[in-house]
C-alpha atoms as a PDB file:
ATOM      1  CA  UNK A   1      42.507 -19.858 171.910  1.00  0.00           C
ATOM      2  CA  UNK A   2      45.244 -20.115 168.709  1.00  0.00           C
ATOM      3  CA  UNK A   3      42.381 -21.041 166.880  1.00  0.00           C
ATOM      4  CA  UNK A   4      40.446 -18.042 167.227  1.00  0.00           C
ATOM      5  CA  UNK A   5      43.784 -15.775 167.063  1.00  0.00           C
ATOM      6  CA  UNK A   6      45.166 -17.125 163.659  1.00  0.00           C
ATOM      7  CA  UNK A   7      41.129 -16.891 162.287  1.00  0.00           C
ATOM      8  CA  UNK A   8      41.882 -13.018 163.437  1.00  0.00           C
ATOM      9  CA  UNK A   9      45.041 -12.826 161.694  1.00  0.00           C
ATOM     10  CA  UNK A  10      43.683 -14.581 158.454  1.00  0.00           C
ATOM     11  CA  UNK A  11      40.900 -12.790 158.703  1.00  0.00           C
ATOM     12  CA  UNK A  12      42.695  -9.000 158.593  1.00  0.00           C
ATOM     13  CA  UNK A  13      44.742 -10.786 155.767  1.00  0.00           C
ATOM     14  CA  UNK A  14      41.840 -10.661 153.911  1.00  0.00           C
ATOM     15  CA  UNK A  15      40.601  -7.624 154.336  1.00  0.00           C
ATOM     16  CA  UNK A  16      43.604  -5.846 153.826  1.00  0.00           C
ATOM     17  CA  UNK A  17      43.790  -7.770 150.500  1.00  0.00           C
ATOM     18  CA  UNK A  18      40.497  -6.870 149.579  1.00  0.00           C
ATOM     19  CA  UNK A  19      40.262  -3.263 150.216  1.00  0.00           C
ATOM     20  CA  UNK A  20      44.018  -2.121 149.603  1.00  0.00           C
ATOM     21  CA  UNK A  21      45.305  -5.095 147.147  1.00  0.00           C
ATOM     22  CA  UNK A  22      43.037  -6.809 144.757  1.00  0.00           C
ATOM     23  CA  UNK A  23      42.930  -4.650 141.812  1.00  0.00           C
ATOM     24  CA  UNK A  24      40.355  -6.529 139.014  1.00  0.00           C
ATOM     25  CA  UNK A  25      41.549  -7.370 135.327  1.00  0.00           C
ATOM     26  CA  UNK A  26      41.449  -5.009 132.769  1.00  0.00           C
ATOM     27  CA  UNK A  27      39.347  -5.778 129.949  1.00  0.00           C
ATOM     28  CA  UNK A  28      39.840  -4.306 126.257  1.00  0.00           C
ATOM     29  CA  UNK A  29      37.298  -3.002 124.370  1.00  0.00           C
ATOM     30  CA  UNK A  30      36.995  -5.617 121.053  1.00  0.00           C
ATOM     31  CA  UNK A  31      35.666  -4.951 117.689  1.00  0.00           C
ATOM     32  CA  UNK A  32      32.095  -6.467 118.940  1.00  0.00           C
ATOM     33  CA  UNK A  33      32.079  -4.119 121.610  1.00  0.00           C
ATOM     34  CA  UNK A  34      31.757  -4.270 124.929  1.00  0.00           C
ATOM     35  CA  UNK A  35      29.068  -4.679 127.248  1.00  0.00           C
ATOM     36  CA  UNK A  36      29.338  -3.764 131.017  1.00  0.00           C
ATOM     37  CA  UNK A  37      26.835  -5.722 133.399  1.00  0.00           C
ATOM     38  CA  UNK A  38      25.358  -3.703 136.563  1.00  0.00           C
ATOM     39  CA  UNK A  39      24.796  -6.496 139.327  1.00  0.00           C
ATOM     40  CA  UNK A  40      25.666  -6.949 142.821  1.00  0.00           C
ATOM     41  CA  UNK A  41      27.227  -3.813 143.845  1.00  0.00           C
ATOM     42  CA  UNK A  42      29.867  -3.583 140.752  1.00  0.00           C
ATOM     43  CA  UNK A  43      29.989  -2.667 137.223  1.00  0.00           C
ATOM     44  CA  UNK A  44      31.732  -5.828 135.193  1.00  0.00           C
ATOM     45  CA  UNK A  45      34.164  -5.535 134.235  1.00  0.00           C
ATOM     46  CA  UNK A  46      35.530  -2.339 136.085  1.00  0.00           C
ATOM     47  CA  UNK A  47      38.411  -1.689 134.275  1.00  0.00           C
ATOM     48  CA  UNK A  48      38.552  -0.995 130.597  1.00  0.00           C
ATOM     49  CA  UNK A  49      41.358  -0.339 128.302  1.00  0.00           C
ATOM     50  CA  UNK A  50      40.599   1.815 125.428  1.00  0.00           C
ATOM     51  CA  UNK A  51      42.281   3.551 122.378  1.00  0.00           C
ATOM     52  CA  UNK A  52      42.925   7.288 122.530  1.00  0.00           C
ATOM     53  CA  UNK A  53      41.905   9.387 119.595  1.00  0.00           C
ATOM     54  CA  UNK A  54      38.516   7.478 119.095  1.00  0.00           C
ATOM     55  CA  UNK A  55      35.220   7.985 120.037  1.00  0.00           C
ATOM     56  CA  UNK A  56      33.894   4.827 121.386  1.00  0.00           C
ATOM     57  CA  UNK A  57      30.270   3.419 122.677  1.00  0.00           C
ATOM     58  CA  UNK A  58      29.893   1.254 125.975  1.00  0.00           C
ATOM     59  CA  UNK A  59      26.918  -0.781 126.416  1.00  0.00           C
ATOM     60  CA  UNK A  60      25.947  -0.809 130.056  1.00  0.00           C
ATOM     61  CA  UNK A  61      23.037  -3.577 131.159  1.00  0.00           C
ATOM     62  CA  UNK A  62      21.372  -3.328 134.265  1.00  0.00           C
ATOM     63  CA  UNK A  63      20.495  -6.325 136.233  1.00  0.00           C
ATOM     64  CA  UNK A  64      20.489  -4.767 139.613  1.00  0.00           C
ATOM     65  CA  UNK A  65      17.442  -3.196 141.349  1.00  0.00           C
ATOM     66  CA  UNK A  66      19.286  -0.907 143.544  1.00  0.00           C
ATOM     67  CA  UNK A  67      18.497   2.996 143.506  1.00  0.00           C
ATOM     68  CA  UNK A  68      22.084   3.102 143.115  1.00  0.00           C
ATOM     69  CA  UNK A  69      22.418   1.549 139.869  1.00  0.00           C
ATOM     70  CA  UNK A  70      19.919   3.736 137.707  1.00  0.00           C
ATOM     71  CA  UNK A  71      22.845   6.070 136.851  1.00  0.00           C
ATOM     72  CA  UNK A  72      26.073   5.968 135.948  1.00  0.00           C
ATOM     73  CA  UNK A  73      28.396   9.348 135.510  1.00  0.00           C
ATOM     74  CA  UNK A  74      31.368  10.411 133.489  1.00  0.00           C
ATOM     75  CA  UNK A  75      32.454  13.231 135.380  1.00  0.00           C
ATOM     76  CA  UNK A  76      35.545  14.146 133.163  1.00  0.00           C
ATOM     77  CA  UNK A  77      32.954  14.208 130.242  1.00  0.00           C
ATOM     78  CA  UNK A  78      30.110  16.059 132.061  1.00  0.00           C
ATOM     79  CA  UNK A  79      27.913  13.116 131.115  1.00  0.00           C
ATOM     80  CA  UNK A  80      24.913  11.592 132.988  1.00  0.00           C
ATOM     81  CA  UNK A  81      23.112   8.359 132.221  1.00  0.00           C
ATOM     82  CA  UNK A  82      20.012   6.800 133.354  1.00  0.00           C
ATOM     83  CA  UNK A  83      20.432   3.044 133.329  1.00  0.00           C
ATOM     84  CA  UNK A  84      16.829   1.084 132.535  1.00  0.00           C
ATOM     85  CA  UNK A  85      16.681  -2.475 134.120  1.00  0.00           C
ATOM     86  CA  UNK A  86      17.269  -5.166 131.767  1.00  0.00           C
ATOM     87  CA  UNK A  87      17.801  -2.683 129.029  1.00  0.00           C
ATOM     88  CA  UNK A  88      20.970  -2.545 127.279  1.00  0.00           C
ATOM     89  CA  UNK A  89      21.720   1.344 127.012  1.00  0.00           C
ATOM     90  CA  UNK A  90      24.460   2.292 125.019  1.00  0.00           C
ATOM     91  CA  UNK A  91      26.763   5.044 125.724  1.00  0.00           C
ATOM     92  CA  UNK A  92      28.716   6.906 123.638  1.00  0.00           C
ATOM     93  CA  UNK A  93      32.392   8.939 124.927  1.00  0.00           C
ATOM     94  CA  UNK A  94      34.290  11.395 123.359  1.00  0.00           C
ATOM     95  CA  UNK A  95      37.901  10.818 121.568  1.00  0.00           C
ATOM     96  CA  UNK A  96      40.277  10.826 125.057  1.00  0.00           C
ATOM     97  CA  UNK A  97      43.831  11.001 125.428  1.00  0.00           C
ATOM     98  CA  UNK A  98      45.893   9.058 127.175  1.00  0.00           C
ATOM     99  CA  UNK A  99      45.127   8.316 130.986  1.00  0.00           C
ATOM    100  CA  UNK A 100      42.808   7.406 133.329  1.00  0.00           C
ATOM    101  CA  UNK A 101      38.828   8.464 133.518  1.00  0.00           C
ATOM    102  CA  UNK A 102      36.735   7.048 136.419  1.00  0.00           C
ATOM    103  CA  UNK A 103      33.263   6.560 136.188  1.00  0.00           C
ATOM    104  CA  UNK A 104      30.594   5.523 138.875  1.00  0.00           C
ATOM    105  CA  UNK A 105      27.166   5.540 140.108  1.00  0.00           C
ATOM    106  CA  UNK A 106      25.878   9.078 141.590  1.00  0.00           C
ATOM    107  CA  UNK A 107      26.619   7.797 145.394  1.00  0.00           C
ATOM    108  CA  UNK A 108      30.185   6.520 143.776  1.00  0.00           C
ATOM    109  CA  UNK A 109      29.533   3.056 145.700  1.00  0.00           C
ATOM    110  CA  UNK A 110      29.581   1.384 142.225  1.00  0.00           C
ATOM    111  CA  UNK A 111      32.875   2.638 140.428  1.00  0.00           C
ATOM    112  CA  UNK A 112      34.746   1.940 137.570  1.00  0.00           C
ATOM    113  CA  UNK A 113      38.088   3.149 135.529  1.00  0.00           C
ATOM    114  CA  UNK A 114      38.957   3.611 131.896  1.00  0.00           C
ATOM    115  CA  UNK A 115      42.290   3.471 131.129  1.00  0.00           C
ATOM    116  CA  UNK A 116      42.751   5.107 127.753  1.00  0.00           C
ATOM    117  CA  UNK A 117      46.521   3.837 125.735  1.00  0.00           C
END
């Protein structure tokens, strides 16, 4: 019986961790550029740090399958992409200021942040 309650406890541990307090690493855009793989339910990386001011091109490449992952929105751009599988598709934003711009696929299950400096 305290087997099976502390695998309870450990297990709400973890999901509390998972869905309230893991936050992923945030990647910055390099010189080369940066190319964000579509696979198993996420965009990676998820969080990108980019320069204001600029206008800067993502490279998205789609390994997943799902319906989910043929698109990918900017809604604070007003921009819509179709995502071809195994294609790299390139995507180009517009100069932002300073802050934070979500993107995600049109059901928002895969999502993603850029966090303009």
């Amino acid at each position: 019986m305290l087997i099976i309650n502390i695998s309870g406890v450990l297990l709400i541990v973890l999901i509390v961790w998972w869905f309230w307090l893991y936050k992923p690493k945030d990647v910055a855009i390099s010189d080369q550029g940066l190319i964000i793989v579509v696979e198993d339910g996420t965009y990676q990386p998820s969080r990108i740090k980019l320069p204001s001011g600029d206008p800067v091109t993502i490279n998205f490449l789609r390994h997943d399958a799902a319906p989910c992952a043929e698109m990918v929105l900017f809604p604070d751009f007003n921009i819509s992409e179709e995502l071809p599988l195994g294609k790299n598709k390139p995507i180009t934003l517009p100069a932002m200021e300073k802050g934070e711009y979500a993107f995600h696929c049109q059901m928002q299950m895969y999502q993603g942040v850029l966090i303009v400096d």
